[in-house]
PDBML (XML) file of the C-alpha atoms, coordinates in Angstrom:
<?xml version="1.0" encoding="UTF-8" ?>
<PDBx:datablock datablockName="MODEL"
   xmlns:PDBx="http://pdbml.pdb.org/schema/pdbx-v50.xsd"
   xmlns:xsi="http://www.w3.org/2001/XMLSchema-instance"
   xsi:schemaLocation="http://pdbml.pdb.org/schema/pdbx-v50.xsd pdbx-v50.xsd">
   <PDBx:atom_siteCategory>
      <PDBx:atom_site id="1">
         <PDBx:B_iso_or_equiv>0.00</PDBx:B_iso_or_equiv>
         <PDBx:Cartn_x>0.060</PDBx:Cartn_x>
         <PDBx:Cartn_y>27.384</PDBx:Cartn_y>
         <PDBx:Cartn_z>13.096</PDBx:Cartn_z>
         <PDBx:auth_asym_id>A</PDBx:auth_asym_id>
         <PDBx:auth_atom_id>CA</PDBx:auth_atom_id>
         <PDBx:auth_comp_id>UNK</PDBx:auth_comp_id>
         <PDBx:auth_seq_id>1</PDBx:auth_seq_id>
         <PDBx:group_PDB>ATOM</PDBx:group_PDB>
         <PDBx:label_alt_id xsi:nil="true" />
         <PDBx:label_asym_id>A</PDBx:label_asym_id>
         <PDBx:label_atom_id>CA</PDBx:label_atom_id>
         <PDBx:label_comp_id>UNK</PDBx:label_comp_id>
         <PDBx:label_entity_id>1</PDBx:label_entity_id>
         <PDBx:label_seq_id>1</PDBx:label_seq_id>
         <PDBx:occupancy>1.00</PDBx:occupancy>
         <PDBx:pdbx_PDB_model_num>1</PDBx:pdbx_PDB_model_num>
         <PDBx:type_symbol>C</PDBx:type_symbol>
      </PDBx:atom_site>
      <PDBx:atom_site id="2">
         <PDBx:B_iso_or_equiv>0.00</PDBx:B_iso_or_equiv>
         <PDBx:Cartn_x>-0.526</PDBx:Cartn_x>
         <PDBx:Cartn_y>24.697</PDBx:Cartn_y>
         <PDBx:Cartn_z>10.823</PDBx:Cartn_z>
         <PDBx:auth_asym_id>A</PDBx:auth_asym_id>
         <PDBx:auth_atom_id>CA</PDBx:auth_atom_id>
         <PDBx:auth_comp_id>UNK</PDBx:auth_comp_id>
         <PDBx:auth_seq_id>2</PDBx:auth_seq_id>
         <PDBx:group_PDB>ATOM</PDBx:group_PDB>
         <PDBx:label_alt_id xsi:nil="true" />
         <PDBx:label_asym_id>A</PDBx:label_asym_id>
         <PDBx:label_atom_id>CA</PDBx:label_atom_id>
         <PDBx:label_comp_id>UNK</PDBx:label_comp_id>
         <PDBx:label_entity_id>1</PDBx:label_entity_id>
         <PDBx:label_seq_id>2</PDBx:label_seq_id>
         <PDBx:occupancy>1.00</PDBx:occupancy>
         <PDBx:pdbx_PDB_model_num>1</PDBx:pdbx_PDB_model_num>
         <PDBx:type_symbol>C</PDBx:type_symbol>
      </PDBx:atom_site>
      <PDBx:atom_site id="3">
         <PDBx:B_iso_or_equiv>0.00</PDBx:B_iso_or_equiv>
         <PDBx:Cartn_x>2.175</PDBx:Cartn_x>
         <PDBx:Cartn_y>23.964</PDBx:Cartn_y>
         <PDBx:Cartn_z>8.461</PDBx:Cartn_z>
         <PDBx:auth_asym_id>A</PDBx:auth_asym_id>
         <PDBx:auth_atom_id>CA</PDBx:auth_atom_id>
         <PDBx:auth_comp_id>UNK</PDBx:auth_comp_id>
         <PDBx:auth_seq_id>3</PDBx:auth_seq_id>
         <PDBx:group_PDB>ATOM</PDBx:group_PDB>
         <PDBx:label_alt_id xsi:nil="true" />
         <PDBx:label_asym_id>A</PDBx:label_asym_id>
         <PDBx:label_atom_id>CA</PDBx:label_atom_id>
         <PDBx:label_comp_id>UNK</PDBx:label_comp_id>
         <PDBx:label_entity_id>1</PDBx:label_entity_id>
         <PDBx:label_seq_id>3</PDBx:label_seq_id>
         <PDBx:occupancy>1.00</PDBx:occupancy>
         <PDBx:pdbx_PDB_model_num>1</PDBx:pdbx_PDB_model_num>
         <PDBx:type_symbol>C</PDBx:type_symbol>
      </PDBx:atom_site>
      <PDBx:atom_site id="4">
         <PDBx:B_iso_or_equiv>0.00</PDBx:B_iso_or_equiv>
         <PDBx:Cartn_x>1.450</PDBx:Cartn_x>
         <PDBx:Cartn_y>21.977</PDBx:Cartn_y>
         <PDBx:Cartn_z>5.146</PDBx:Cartn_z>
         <PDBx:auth_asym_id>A</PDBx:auth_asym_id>
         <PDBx:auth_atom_id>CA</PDBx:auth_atom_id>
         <PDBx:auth_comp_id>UNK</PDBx:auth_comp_id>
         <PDBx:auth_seq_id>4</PDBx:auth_seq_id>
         <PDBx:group_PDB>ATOM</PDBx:group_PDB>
         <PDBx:label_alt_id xsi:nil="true" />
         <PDBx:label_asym_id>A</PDBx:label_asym_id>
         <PDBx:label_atom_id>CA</PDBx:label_atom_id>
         <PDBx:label_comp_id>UNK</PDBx:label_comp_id>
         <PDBx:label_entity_id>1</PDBx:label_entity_id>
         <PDBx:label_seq_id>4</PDBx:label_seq_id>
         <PDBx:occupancy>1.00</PDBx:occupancy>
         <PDBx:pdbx_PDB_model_num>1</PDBx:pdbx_PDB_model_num>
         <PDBx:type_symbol>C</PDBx:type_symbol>
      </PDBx:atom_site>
      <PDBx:atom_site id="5">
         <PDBx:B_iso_or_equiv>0.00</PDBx:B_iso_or_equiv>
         <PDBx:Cartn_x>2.348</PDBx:Cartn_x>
         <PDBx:Cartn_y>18.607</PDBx:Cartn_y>
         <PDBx:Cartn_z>4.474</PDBx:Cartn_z>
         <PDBx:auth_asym_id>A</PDBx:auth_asym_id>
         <PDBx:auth_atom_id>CA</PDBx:auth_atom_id>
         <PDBx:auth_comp_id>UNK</PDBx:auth_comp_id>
         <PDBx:auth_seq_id>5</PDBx:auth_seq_id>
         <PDBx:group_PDB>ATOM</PDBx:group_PDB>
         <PDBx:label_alt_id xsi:nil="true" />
         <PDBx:label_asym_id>A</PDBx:label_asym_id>
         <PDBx:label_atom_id>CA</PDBx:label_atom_id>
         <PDBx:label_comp_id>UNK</PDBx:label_comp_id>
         <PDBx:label_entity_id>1</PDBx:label_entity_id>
         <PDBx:label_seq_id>5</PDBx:label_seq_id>
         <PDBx:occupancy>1.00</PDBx:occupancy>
         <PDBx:pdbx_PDB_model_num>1</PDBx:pdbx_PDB_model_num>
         <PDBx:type_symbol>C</PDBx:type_symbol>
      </PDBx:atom_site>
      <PDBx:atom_site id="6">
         <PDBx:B_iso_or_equiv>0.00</PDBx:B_iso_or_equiv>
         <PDBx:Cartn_x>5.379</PDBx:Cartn_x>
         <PDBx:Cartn_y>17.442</PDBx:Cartn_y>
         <PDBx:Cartn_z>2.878</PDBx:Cartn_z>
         <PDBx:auth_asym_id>A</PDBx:auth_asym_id>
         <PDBx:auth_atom_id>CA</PDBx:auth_atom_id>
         <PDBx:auth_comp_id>UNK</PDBx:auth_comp_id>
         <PDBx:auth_seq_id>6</PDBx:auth_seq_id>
         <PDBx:group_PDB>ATOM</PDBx:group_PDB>
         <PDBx:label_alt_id xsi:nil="true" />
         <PDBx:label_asym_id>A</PDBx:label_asym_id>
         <PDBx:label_atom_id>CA</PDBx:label_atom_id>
         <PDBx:label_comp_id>UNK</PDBx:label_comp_id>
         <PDBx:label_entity_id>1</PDBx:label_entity_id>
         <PDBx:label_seq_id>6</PDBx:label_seq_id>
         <PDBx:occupancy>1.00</PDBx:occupancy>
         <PDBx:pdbx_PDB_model_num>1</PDBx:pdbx_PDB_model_num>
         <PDBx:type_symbol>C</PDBx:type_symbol>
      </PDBx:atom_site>
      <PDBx:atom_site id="7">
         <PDBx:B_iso_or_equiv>0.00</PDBx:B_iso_or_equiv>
         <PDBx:Cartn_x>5.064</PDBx:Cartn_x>
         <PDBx:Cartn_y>15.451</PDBx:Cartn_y>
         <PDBx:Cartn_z>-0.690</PDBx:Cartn_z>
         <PDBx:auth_asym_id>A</PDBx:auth_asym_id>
         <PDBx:auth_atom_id>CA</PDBx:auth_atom_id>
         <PDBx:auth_comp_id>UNK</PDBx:auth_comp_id>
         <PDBx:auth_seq_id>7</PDBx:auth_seq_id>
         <PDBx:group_PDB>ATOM</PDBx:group_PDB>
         <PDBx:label_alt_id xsi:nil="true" />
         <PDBx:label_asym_id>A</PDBx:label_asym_id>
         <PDBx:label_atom_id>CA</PDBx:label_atom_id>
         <PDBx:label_comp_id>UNK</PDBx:label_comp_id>
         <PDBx:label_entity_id>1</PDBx:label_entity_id>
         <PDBx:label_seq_id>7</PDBx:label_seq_id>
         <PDBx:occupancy>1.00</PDBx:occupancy>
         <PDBx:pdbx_PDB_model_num>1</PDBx:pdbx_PDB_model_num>
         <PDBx:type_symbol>C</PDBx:type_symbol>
      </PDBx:atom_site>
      <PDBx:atom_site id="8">
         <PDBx:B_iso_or_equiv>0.00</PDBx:B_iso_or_equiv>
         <PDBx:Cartn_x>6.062</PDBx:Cartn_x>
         <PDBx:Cartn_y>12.400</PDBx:Cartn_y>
         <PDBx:Cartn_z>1.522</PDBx:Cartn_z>
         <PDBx:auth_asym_id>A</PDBx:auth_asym_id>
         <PDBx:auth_atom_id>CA</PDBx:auth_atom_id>
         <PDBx:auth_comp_id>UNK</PDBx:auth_comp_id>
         <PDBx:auth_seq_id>8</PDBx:auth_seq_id>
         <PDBx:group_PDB>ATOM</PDBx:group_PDB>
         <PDBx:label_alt_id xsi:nil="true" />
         <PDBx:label_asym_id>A</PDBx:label_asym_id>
         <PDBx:label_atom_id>CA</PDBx:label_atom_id>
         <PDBx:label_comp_id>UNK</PDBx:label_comp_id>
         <PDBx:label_entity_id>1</PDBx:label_entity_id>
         <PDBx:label_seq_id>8</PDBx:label_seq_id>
         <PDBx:occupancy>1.00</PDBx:occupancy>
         <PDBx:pdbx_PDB_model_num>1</PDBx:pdbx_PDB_model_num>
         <PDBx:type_symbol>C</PDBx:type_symbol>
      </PDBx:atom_site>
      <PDBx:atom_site id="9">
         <PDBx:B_iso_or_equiv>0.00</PDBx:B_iso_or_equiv>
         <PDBx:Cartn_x>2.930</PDBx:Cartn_x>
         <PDBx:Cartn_y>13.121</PDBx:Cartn_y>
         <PDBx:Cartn_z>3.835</PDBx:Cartn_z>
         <PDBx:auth_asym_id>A</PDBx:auth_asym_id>
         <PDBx:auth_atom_id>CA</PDBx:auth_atom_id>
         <PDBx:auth_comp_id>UNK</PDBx:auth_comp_id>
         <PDBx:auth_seq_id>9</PDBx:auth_seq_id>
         <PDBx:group_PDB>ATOM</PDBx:group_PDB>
         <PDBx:label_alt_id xsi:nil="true" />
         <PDBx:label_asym_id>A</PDBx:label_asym_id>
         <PDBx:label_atom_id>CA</PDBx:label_atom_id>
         <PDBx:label_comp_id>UNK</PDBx:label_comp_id>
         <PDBx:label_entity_id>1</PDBx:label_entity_id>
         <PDBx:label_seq_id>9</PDBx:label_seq_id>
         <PDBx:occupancy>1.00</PDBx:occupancy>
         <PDBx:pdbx_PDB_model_num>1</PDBx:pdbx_PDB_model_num>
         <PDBx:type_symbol>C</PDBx:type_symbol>
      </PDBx:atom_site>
      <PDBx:atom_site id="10">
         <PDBx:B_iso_or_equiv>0.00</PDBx:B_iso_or_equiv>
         <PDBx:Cartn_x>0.837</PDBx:Cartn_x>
         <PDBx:Cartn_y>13.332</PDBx:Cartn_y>
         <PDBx:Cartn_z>1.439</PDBx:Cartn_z>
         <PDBx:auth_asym_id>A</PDBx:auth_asym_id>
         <PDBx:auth_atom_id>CA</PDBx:auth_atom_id>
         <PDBx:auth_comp_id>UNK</PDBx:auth_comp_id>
         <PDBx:auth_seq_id>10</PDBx:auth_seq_id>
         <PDBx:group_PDB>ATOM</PDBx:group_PDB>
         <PDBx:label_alt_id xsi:nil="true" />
         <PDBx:label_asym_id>A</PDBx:label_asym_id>
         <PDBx:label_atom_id>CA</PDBx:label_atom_id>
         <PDBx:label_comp_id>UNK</PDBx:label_comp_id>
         <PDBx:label_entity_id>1</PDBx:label_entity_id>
         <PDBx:label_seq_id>10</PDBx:label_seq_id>
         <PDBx:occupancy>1.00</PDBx:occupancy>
         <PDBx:pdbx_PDB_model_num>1</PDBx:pdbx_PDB_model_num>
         <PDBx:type_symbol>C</PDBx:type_symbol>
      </PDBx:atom_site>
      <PDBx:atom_site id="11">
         <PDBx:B_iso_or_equiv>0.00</PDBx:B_iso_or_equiv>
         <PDBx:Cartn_x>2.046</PDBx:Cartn_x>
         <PDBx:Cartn_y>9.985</PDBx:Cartn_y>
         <PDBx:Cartn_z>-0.846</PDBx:Cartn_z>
         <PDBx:auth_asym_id>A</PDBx:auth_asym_id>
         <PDBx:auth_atom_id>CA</PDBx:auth_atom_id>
         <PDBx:auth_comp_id>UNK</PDBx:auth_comp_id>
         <PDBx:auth_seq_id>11</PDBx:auth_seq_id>
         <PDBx:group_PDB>ATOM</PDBx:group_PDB>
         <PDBx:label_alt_id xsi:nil="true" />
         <PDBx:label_asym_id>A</PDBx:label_asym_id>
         <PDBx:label_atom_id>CA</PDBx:label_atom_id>
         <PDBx:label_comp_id>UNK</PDBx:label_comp_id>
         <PDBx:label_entity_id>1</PDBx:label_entity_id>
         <PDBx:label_seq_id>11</PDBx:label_seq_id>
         <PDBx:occupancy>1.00</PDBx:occupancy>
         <PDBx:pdbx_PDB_model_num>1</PDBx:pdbx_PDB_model_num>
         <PDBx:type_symbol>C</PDBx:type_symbol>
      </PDBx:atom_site>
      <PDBx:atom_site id="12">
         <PDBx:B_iso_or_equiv>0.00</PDBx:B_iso_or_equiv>
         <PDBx:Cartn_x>1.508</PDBx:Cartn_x>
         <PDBx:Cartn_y>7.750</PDBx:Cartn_y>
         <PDBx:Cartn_z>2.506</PDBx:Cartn_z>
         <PDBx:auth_asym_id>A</PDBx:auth_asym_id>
         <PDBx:auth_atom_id>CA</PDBx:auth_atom_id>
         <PDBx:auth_comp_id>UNK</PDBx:auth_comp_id>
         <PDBx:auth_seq_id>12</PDBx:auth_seq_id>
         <PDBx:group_PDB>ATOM</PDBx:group_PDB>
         <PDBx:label_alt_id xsi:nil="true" />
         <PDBx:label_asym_id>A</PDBx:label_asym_id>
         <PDBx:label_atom_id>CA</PDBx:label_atom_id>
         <PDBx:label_comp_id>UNK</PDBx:label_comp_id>
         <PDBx:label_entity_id>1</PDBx:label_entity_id>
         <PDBx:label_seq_id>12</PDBx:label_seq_id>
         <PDBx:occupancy>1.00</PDBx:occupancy>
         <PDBx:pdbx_PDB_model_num>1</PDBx:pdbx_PDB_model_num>
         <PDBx:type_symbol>C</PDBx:type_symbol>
      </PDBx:atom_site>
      <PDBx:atom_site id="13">
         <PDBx:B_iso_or_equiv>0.00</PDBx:B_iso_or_equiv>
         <PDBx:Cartn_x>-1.856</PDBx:Cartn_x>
         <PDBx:Cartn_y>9.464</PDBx:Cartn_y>
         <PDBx:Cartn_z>3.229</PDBx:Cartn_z>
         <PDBx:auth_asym_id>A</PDBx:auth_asym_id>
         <PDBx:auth_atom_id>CA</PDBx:auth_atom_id>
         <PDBx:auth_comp_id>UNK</PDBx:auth_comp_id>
         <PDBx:auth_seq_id>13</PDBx:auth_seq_id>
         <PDBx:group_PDB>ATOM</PDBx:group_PDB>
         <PDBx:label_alt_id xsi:nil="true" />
         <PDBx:label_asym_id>A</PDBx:label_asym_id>
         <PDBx:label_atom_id>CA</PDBx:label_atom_id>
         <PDBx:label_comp_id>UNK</PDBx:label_comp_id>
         <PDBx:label_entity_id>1</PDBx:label_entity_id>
         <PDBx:label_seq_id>13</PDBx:label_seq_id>
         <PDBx:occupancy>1.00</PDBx:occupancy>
         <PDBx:pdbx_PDB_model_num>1</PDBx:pdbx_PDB_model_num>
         <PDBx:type_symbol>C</PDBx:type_symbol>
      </PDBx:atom_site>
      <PDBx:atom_site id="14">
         <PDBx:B_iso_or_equiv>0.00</PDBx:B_iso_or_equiv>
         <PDBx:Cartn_x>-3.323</PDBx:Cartn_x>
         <PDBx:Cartn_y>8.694</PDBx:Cartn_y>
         <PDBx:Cartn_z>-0.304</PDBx:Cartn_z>
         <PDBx:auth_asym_id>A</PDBx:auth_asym_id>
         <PDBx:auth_atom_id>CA</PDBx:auth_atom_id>
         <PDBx:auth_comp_id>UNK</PDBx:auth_comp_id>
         <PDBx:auth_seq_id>14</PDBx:auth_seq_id>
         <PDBx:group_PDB>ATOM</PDBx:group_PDB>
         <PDBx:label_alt_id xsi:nil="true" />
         <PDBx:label_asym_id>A</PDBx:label_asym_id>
         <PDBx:label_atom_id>CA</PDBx:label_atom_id>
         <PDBx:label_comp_id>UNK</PDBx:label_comp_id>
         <PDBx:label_entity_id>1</PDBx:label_entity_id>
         <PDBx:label_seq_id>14</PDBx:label_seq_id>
         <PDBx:occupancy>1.00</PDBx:occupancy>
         <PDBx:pdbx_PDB_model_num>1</PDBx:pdbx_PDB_model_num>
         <PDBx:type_symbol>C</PDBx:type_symbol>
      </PDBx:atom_site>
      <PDBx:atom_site id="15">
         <PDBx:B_iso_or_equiv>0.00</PDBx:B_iso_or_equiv>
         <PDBx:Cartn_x>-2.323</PDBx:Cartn_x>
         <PDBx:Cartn_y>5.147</PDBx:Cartn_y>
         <PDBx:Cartn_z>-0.188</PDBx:Cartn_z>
         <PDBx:auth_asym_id>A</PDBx:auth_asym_id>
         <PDBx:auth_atom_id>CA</PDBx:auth_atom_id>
         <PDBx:auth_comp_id>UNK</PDBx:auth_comp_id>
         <PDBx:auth_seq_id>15</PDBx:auth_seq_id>
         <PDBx:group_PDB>ATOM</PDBx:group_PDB>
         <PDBx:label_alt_id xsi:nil="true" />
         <PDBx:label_asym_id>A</PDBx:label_asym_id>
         <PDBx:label_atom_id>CA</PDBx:label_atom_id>
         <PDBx:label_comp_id>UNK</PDBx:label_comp_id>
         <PDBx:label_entity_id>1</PDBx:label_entity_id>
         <PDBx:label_seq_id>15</PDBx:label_seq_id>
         <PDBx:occupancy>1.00</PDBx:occupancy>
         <PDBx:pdbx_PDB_model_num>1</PDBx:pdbx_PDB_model_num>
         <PDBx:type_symbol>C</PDBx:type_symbol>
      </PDBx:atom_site>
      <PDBx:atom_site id="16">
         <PDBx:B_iso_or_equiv>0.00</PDBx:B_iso_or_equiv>
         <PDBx:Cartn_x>-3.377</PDBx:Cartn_x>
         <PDBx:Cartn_y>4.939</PDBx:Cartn_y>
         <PDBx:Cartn_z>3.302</PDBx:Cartn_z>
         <PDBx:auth_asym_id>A</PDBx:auth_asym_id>
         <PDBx:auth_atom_id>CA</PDBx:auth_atom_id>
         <PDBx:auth_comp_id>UNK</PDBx:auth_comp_id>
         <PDBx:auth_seq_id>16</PDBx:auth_seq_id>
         <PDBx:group_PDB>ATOM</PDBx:group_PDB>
         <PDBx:label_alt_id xsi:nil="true" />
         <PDBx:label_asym_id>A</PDBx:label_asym_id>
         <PDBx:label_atom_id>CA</PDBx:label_atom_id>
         <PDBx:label_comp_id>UNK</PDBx:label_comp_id>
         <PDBx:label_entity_id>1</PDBx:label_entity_id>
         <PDBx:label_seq_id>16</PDBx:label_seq_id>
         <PDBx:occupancy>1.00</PDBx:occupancy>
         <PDBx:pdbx_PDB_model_num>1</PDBx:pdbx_PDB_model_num>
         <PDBx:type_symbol>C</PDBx:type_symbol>
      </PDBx:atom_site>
      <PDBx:atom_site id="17">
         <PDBx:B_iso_or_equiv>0.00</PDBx:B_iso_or_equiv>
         <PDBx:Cartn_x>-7.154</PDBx:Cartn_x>
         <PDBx:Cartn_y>6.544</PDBx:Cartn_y>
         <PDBx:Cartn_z>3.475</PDBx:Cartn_z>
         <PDBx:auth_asym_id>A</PDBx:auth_asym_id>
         <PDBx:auth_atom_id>CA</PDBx:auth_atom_id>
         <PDBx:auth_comp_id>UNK</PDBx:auth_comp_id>
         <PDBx:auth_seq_id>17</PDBx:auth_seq_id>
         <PDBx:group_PDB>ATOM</PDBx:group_PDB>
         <PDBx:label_alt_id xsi:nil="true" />
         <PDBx:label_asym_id>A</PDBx:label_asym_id>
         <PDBx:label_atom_id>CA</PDBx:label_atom_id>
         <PDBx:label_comp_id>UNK</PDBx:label_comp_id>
         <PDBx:label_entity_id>1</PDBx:label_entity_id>
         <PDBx:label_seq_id>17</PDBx:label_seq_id>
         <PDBx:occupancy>1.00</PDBx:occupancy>
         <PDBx:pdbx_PDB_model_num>1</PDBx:pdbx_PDB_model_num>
         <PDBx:type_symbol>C</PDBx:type_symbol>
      </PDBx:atom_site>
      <PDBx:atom_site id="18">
         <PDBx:B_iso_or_equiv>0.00</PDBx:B_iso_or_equiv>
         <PDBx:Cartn_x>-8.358</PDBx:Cartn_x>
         <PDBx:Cartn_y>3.701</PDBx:Cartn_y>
         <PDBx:Cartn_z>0.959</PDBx:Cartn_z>
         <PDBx:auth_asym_id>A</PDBx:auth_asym_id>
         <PDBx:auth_atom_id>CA</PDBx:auth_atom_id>
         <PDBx:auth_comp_id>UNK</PDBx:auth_comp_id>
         <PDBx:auth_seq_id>18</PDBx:auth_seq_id>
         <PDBx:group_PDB>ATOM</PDBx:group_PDB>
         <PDBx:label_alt_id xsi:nil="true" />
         <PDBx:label_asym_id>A</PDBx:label_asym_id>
         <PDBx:label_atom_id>CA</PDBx:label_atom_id>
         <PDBx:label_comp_id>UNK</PDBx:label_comp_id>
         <PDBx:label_entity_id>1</PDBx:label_entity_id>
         <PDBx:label_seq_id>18</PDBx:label_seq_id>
         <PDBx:occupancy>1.00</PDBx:occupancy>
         <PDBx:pdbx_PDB_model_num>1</PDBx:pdbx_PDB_model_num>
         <PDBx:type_symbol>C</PDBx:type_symbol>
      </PDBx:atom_site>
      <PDBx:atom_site id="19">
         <PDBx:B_iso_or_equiv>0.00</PDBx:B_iso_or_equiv>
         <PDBx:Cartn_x>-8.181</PDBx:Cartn_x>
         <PDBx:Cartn_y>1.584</PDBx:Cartn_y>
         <PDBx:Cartn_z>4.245</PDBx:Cartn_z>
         <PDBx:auth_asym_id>A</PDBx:auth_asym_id>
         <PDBx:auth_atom_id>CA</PDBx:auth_atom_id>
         <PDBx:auth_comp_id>UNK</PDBx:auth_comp_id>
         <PDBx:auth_seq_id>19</PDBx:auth_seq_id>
         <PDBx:group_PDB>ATOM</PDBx:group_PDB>
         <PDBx:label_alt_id xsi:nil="true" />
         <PDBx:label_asym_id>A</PDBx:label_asym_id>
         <PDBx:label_atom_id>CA</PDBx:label_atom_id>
         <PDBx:label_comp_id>UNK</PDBx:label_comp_id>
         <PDBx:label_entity_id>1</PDBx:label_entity_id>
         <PDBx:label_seq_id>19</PDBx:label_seq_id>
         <PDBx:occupancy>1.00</PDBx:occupancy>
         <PDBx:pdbx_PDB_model_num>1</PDBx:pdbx_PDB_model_num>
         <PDBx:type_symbol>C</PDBx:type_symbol>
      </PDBx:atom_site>
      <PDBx:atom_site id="20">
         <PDBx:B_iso_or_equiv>0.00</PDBx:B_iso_or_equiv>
         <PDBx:Cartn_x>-9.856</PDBx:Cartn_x>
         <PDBx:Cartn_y>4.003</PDBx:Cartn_y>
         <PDBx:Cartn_z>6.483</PDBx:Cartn_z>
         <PDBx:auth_asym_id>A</PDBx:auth_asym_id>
         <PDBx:auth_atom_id>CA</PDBx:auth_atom_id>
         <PDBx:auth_comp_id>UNK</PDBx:auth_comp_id>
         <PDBx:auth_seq_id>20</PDBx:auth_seq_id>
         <PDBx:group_PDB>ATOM</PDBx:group_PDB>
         <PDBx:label_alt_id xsi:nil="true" />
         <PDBx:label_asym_id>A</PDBx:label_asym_id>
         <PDBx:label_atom_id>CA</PDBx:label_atom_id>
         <PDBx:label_comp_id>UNK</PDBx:label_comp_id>
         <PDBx:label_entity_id>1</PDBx:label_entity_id>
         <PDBx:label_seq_id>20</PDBx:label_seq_id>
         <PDBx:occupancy>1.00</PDBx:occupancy>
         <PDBx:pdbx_PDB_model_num>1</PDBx:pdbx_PDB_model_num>
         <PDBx:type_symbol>C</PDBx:type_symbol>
      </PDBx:atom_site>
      <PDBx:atom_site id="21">
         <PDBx:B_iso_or_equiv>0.00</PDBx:B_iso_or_equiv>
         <PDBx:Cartn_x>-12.694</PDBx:Cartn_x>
         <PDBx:Cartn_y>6.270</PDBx:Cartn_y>
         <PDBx:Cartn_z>7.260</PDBx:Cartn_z>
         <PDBx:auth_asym_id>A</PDBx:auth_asym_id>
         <PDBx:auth_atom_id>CA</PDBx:auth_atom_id>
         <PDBx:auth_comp_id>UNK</PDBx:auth_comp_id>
         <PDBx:auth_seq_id>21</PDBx:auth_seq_id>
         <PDBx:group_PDB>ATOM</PDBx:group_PDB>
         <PDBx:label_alt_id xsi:nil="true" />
         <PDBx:label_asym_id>A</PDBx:label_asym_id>
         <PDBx:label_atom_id>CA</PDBx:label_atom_id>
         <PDBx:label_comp_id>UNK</PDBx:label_comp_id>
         <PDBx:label_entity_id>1</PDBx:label_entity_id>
         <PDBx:label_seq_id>21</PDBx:label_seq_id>
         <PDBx:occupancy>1.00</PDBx:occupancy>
         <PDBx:pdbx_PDB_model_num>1</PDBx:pdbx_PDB_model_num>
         <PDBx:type_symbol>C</PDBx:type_symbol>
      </PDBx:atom_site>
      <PDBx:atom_site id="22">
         <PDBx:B_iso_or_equiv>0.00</PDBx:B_iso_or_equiv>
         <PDBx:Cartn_x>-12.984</PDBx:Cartn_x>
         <PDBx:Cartn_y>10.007</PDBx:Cartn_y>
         <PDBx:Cartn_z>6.190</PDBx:Cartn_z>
         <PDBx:auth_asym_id>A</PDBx:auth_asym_id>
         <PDBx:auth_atom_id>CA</PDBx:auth_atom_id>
         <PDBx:auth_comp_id>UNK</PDBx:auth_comp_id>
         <PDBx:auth_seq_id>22</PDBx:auth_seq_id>
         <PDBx:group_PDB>ATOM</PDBx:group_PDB>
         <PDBx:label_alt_id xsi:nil="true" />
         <PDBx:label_asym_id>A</PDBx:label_asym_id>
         <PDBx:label_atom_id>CA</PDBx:label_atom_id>
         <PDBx:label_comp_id>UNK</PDBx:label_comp_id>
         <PDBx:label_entity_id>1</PDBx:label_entity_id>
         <PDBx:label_seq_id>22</PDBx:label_seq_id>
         <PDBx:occupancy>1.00</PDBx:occupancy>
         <PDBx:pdbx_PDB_model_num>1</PDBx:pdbx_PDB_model_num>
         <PDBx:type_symbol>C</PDBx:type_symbol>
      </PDBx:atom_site>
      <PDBx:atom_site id="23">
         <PDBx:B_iso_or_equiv>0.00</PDBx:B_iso_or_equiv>
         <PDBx:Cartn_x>-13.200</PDBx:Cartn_x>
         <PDBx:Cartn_y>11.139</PDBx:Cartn_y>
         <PDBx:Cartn_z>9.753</PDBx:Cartn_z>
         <PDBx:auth_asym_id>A</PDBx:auth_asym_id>
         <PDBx:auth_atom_id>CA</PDBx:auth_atom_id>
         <PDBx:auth_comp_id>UNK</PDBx:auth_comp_id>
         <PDBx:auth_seq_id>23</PDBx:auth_seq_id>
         <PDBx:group_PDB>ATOM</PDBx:group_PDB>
         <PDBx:label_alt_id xsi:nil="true" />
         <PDBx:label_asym_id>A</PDBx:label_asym_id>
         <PDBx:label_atom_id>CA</PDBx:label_atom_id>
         <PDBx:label_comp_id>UNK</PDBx:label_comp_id>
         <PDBx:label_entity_id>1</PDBx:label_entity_id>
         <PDBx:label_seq_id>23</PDBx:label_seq_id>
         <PDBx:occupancy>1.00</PDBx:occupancy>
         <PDBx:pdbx_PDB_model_num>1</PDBx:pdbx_PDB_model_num>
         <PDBx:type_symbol>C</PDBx:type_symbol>
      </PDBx:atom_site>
      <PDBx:atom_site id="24">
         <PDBx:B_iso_or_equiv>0.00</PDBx:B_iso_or_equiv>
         <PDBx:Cartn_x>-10.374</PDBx:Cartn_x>
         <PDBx:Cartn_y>8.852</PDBx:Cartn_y>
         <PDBx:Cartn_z>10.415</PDBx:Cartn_z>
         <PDBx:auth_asym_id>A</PDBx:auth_asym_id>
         <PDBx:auth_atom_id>CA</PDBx:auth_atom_id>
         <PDBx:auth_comp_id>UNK</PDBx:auth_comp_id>
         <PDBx:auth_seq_id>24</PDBx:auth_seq_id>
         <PDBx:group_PDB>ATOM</PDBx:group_PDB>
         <PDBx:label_alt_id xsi:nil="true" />
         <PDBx:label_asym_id>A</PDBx:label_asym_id>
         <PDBx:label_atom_id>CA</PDBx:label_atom_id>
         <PDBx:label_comp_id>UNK</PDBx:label_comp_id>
         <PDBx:label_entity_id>1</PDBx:label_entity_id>
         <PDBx:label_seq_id>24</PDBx:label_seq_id>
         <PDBx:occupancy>1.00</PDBx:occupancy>
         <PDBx:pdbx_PDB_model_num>1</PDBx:pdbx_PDB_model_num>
         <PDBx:type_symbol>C</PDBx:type_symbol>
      </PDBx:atom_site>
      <PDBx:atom_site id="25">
         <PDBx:B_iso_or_equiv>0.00</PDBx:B_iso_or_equiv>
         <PDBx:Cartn_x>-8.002</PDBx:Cartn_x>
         <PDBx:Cartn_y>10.379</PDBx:Cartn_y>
         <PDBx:Cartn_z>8.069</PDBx:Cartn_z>
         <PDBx:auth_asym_id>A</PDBx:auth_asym_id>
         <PDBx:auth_atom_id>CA</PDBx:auth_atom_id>
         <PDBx:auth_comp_id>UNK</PDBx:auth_comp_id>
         <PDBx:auth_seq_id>25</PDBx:auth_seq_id>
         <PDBx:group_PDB>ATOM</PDBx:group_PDB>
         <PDBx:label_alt_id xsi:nil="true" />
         <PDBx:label_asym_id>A</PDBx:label_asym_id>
         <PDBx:label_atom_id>CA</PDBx:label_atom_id>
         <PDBx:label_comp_id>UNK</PDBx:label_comp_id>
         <PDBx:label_entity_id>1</PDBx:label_entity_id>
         <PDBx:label_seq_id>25</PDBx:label_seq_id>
         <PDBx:occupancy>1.00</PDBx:occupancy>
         <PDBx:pdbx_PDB_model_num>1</PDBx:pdbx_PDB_model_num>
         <PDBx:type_symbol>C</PDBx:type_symbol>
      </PDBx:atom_site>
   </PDBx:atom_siteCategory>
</PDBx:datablock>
């Protein structure tokens, strides 16, 4: 089961996908 992300998860995902590709993230 997939479980949702955490606030945390989703903070370091935001500032990290400006850096990478859509497929990537």
């Amino acid at each position: 089961k997939m479980r949702a992300l955490s606030a945390t998860q989703k903070t370091l995902l935001r500032e990290h996908k400006g850096k990478h590709s859509a497929k990537h993230m």
